[in-house]
C-alpha atoms as a PDB file:
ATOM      1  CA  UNK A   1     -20.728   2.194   5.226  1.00  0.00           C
ATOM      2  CA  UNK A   2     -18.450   4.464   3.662  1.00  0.00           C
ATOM      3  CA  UNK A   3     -16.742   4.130   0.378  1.00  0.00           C
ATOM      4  CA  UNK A   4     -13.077   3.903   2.220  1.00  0.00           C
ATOM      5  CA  UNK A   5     -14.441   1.134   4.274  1.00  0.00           C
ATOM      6  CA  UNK A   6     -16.106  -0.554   1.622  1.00  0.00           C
ATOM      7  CA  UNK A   7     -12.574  -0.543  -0.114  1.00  0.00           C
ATOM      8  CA  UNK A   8     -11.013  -1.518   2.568  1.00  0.00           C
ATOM      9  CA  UNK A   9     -13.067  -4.513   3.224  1.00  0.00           C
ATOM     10  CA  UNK A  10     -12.638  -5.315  -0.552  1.00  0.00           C
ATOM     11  CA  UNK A  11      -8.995  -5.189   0.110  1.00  0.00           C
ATOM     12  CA  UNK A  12      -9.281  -7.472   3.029  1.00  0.00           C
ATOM     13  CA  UNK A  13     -10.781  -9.770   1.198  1.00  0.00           C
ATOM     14  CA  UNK A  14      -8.378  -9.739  -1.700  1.00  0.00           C
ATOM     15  CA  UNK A  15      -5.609  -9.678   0.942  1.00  0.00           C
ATOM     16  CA  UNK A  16      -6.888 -12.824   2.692  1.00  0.00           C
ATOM     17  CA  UNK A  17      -6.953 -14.757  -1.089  1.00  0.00           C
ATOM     18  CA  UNK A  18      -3.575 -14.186  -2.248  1.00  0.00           C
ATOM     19  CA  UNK A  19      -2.235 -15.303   1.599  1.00  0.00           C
ATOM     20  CA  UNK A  20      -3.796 -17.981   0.883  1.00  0.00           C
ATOM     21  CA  UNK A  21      -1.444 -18.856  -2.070  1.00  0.00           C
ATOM     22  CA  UNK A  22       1.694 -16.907  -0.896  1.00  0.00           C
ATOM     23  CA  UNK A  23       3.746 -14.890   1.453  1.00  0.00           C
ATOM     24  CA  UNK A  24       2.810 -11.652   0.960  1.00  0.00           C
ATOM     25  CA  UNK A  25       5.364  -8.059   0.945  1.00  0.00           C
ATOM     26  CA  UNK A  26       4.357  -4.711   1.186  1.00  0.00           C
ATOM     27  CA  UNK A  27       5.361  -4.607  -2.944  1.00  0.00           C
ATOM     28  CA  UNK A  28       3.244  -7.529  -3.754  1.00  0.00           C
ATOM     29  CA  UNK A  29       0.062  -5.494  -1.890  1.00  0.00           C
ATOM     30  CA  UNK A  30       1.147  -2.679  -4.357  1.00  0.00           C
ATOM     31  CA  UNK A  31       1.318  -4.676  -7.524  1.00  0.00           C
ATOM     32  CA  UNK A  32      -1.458  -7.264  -7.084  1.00  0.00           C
ATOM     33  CA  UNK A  33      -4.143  -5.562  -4.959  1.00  0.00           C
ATOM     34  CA  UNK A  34      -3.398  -2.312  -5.347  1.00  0.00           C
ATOM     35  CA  UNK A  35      -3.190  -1.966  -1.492  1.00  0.00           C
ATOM     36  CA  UNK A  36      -1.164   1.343  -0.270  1.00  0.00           C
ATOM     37  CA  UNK A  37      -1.940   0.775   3.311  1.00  0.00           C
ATOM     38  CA  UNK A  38      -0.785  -3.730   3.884  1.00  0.00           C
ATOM     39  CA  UNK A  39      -0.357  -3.093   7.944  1.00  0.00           C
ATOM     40  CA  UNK A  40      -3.604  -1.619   8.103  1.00  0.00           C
ATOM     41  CA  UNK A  41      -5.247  -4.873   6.330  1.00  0.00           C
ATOM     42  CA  UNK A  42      -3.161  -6.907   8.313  1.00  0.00           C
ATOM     43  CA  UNK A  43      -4.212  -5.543  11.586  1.00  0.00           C
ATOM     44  CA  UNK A  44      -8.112  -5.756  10.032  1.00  0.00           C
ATOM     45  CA  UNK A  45      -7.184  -9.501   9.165  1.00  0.00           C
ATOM     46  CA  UNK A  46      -6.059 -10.106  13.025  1.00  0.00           C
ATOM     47  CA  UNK A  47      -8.537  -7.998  14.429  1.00  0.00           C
ATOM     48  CA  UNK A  48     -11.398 -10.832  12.324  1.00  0.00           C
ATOM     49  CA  UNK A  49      -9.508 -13.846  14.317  1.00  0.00           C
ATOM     50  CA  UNK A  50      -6.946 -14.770  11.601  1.00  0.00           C
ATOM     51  CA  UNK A  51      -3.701 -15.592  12.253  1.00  0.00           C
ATOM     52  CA  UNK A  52      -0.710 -14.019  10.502  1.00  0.00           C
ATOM     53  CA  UNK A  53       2.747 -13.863  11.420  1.00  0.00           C
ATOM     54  CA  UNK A  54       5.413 -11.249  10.633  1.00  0.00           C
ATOM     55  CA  UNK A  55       8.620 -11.978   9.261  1.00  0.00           C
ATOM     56  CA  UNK A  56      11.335  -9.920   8.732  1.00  0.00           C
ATOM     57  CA  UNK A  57      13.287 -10.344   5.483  1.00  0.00           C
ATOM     58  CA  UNK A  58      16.274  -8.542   3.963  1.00  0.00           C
ATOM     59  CA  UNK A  59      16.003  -6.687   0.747  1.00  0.00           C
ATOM     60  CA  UNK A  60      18.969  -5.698  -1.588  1.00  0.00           C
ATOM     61  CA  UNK A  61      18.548  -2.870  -3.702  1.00  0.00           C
ATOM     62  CA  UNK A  62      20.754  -0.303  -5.305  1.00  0.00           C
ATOM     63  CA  UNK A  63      21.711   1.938  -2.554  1.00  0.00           C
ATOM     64  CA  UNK A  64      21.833  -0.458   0.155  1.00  0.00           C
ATOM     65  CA  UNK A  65      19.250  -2.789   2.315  1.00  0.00           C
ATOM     66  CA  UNK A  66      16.605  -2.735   4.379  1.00  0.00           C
ATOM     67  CA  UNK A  67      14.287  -5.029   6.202  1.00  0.00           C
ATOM     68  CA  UNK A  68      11.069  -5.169   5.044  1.00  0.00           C
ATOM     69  CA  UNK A  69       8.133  -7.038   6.606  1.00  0.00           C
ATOM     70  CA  UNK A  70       6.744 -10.047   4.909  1.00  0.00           C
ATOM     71  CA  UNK A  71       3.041 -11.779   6.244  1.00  0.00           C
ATOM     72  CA  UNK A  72       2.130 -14.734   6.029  1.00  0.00           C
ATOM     73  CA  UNK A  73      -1.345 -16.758   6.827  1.00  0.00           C
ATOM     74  CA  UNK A  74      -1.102 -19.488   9.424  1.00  0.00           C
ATOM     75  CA  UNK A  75      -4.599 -20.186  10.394  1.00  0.00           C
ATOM     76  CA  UNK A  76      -8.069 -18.246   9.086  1.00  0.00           C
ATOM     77  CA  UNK A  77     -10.657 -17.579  11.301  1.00  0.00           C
ATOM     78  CA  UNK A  78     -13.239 -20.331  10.571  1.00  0.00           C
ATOM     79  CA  UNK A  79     -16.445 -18.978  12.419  1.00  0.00           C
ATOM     80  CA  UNK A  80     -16.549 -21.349  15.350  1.00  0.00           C
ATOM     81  CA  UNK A  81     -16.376 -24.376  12.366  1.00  0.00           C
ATOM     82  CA  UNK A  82     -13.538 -27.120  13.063  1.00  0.00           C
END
């Protein structure tokens, strides 16, 4: 395995924690994971059999705002468990 997949399935893992707990924004990936590359992740997360949904939420900042994309965990993958 190489080292950028072996971070990237670190970050996964990370990733699938804090959904766990929270909503999570391209700037949260950034500050608490240290994740440049969230849709990536994301689309590893899906690919695994999780279930995350994409919501699209408004963000003010000094020059204007945009609409930034916000994930959140609805059901993990579970193995085939109940």
């Amino acid at each position: 395995m190489s080292v950028n997949r072996k971070t990237a399935e670190k970050q996964c893992e990370q990733l699938l924690e804090l959904l766990r707990e929270q909503p999570v924004t391209q700037l949260d990936a950034i500050r608490e994971l240290g994740c440049m590359r969230l849709a990536s992740r994301i689309y590893d997360l899906r690919r695994r059999g999780h279930i995350i949904d994409t919501h699209r939420v408004l963000m003010l900042g000094r020059f204007g705002s945009n609409r930034i994309a916000e994930y959140r965990l609805v059901r993990e993958w579970n193995h085939g468990r109940p």
